[in-house]
C-alpha atoms as a PDB file:
ATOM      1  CA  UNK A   1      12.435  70.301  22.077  1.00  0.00           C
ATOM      2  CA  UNK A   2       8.596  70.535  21.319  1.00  0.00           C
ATOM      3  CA  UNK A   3       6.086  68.180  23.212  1.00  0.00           C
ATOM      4  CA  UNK A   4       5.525  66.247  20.088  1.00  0.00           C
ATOM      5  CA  UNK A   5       9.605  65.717  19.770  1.00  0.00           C
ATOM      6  CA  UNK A   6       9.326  63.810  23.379  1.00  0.00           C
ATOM      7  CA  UNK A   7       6.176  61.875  22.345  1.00  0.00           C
ATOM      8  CA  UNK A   8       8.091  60.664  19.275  1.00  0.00           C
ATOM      9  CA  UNK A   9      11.406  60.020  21.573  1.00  0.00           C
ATOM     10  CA  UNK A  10       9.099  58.006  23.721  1.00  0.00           C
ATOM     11  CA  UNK A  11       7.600  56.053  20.952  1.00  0.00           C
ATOM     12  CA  UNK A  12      10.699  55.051  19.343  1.00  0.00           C
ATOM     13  CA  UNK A  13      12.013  54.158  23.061  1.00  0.00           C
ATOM     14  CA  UNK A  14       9.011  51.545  23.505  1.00  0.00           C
ATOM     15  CA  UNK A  15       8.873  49.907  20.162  1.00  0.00           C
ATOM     16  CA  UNK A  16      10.894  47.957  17.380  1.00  0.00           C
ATOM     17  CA  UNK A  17      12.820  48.675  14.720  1.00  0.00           C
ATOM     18  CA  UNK A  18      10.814  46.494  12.927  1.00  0.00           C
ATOM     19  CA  UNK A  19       7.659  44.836  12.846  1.00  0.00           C
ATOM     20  CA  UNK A  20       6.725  46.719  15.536  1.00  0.00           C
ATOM     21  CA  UNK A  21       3.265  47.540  14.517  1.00  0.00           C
ATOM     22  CA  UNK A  22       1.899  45.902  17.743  1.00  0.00           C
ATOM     23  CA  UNK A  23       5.153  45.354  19.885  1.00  0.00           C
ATOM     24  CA  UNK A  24       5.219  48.002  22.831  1.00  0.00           C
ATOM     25  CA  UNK A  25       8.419  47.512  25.404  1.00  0.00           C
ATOM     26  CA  UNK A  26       5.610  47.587  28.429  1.00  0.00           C
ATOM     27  CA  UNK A  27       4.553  44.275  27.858  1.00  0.00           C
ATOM     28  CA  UNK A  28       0.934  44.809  29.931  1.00  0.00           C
ATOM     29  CA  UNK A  29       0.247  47.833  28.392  1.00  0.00           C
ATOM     30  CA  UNK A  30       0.915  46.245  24.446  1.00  0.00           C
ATOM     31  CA  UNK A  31      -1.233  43.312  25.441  1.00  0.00           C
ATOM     32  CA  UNK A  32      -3.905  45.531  26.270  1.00  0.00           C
ATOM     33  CA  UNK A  33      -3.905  47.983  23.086  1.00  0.00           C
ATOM     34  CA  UNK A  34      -3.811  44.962  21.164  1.00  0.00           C
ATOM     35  CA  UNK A  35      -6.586  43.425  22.718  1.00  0.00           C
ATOM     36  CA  UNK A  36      -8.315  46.509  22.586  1.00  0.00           C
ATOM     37  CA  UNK A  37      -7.583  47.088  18.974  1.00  0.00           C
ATOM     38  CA  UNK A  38      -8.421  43.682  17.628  1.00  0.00           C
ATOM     39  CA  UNK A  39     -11.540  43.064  19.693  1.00  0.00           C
ATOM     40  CA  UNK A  40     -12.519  47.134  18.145  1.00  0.00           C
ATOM     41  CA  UNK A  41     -12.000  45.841  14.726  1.00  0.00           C
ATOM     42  CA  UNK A  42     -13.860  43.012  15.288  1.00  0.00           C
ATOM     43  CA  UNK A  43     -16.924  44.940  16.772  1.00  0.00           C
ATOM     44  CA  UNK A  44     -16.873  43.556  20.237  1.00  0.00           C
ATOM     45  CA  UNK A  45     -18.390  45.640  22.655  1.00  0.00           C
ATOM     46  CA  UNK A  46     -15.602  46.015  25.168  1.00  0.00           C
ATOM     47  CA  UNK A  47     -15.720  47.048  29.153  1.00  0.00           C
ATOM     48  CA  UNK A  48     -13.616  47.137  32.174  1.00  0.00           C
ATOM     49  CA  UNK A  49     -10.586  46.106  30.566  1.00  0.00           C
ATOM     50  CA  UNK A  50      -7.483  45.778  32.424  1.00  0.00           C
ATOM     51  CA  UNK A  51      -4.226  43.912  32.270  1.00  0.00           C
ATOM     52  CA  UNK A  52      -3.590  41.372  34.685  1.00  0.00           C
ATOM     53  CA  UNK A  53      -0.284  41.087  37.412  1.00  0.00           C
ATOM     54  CA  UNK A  54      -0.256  37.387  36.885  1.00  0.00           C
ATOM     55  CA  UNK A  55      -1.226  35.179  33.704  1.00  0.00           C
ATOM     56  CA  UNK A  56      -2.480  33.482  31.966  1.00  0.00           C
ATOM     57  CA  UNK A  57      -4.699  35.224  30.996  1.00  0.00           C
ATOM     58  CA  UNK A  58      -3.307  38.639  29.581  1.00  0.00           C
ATOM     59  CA  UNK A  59      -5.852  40.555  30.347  1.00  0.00           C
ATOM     60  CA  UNK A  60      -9.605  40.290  31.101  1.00  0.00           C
ATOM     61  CA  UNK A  61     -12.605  42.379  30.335  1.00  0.00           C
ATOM     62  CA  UNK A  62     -16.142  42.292  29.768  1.00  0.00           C
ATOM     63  CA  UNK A  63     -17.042  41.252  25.990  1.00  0.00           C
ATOM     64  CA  UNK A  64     -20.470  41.696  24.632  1.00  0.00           C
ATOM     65  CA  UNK A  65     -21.265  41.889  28.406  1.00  0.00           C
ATOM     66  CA  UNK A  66     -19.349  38.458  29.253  1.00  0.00           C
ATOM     67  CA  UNK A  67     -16.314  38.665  31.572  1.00  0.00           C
ATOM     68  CA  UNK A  68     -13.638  36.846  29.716  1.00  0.00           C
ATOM     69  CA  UNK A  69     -10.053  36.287  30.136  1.00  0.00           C
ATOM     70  CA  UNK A  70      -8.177  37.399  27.023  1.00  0.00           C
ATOM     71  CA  UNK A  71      -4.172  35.871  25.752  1.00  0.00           C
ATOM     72  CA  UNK A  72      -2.412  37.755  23.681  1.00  0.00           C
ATOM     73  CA  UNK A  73       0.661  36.275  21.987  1.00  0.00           C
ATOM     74  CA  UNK A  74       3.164  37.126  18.837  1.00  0.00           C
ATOM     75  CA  UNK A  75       3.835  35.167  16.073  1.00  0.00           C
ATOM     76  CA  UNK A  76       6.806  36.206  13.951  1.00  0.00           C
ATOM     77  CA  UNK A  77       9.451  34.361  12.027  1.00  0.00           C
ATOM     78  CA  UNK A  78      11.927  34.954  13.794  1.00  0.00           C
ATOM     79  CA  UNK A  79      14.981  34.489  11.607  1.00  0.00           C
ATOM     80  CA  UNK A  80      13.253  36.934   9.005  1.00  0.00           C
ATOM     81  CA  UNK A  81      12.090  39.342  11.993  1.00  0.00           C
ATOM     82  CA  UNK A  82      16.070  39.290  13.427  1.00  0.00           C
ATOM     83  CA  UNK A  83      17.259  39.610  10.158  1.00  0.00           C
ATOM     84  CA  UNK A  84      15.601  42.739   9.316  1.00  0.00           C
ATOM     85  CA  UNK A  85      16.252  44.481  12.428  1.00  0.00           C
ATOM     86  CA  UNK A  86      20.025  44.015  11.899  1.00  0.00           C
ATOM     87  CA  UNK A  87      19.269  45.593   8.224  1.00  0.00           C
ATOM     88  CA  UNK A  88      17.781  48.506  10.112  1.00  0.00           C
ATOM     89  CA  UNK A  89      20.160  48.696  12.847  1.00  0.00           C
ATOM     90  CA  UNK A  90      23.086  48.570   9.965  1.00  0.00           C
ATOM     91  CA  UNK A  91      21.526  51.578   7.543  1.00  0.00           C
ATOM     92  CA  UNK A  92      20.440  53.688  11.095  1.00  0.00           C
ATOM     93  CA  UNK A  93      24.929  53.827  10.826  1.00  0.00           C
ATOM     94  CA  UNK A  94      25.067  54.281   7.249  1.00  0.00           C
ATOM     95  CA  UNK A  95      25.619  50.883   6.111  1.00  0.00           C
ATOM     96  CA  UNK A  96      24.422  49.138   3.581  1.00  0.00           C
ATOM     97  CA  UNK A  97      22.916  45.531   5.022  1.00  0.00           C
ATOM     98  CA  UNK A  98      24.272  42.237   3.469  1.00  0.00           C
ATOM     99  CA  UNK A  99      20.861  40.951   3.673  1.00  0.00           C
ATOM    100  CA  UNK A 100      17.634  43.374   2.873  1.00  0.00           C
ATOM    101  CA  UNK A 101      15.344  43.495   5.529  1.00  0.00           C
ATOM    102  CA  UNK A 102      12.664  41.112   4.661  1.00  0.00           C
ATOM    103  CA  UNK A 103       8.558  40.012   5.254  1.00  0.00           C
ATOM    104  CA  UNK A 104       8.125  36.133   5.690  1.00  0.00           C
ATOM    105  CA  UNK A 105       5.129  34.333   3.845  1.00  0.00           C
ATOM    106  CA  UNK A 106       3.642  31.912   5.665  1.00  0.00           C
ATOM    107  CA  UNK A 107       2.933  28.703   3.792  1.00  0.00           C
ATOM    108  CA  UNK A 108      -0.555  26.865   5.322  1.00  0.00           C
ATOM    109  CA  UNK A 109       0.851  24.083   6.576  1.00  0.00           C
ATOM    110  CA  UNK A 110       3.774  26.106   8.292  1.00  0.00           C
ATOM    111  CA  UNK A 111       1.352  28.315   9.804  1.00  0.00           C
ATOM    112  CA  UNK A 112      -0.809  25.429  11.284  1.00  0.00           C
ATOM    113  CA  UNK A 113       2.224  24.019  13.082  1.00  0.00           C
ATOM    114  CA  UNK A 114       3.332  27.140  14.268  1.00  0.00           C
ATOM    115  CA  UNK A 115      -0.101  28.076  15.472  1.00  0.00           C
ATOM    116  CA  UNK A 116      -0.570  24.752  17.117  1.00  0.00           C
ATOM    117  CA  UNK A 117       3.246  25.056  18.932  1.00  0.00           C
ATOM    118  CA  UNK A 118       1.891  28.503  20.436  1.00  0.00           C
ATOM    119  CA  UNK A 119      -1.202  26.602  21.831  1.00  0.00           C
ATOM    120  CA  UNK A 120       0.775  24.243  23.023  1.00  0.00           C
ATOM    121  CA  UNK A 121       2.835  26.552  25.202  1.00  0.00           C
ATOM    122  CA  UNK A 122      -0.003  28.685  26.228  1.00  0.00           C
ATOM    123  CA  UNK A 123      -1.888  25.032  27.550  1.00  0.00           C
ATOM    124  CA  UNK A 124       1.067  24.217  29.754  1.00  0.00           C
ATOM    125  CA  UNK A 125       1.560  27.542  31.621  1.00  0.00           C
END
């Protein structure tokens, strides 16, 4: 077994069958590369940024040289997210899944709500 072989073992240990773009196993160390990689694309300078033992917030870091605290949350459908990892679990032993594994659309208003239920949550911790 090559070093890339474990690096790939590893990866496919830590995240999702699907959807799993952003979803890393070690919660603090997901938050953070998300951070990181959303705050990059959006051309925020970013320093000193570390994940936190207790939260709110996720993590914190200097932005465009202001210490903030930073929340990172999912949002998934997830009936359509469960459904299509039990399509991928179901071909991974040569089945062929009932139901295809799926992407959900997000109609405005359903997005609002669900944005605004998040919020909600995140207020009350």
């Amino acid at each position: 077994m090559t070093d890339d072989d474990n690096f790939k073992e590893l990866v496919l240990a830590k995240t999702r069958e699907w959807n799993g773009f952003w979803f890393w196993r070690d919660k603090p160390i997901g938050e953070r590369g998300i951070a990181r990689d959303i705050l990059e694309a959006a051309k925020v300078q970013i320093t000193e940024l570390r994940s936190l033992d207790q939260d709110p917030p996720d993590c914190e870091a200097n932005l465009d040289g202001q210490f903030s605290g930073i929340e990172v949350t999912e949002l998934v459908q997830r009936p359509t997210l469960e459904r299509s990892i039990k399509a991928v679990r179901q071909r991974s032993r040569g089945r062929e899944p009932q139901k295809p594994e799926a992407y959900f659309i997000w109609e405005r208003d359903h997005l609002i709500e669900a944005l605004q239920k998040i919020l909600d949550v995140k207020n009350l911790a």
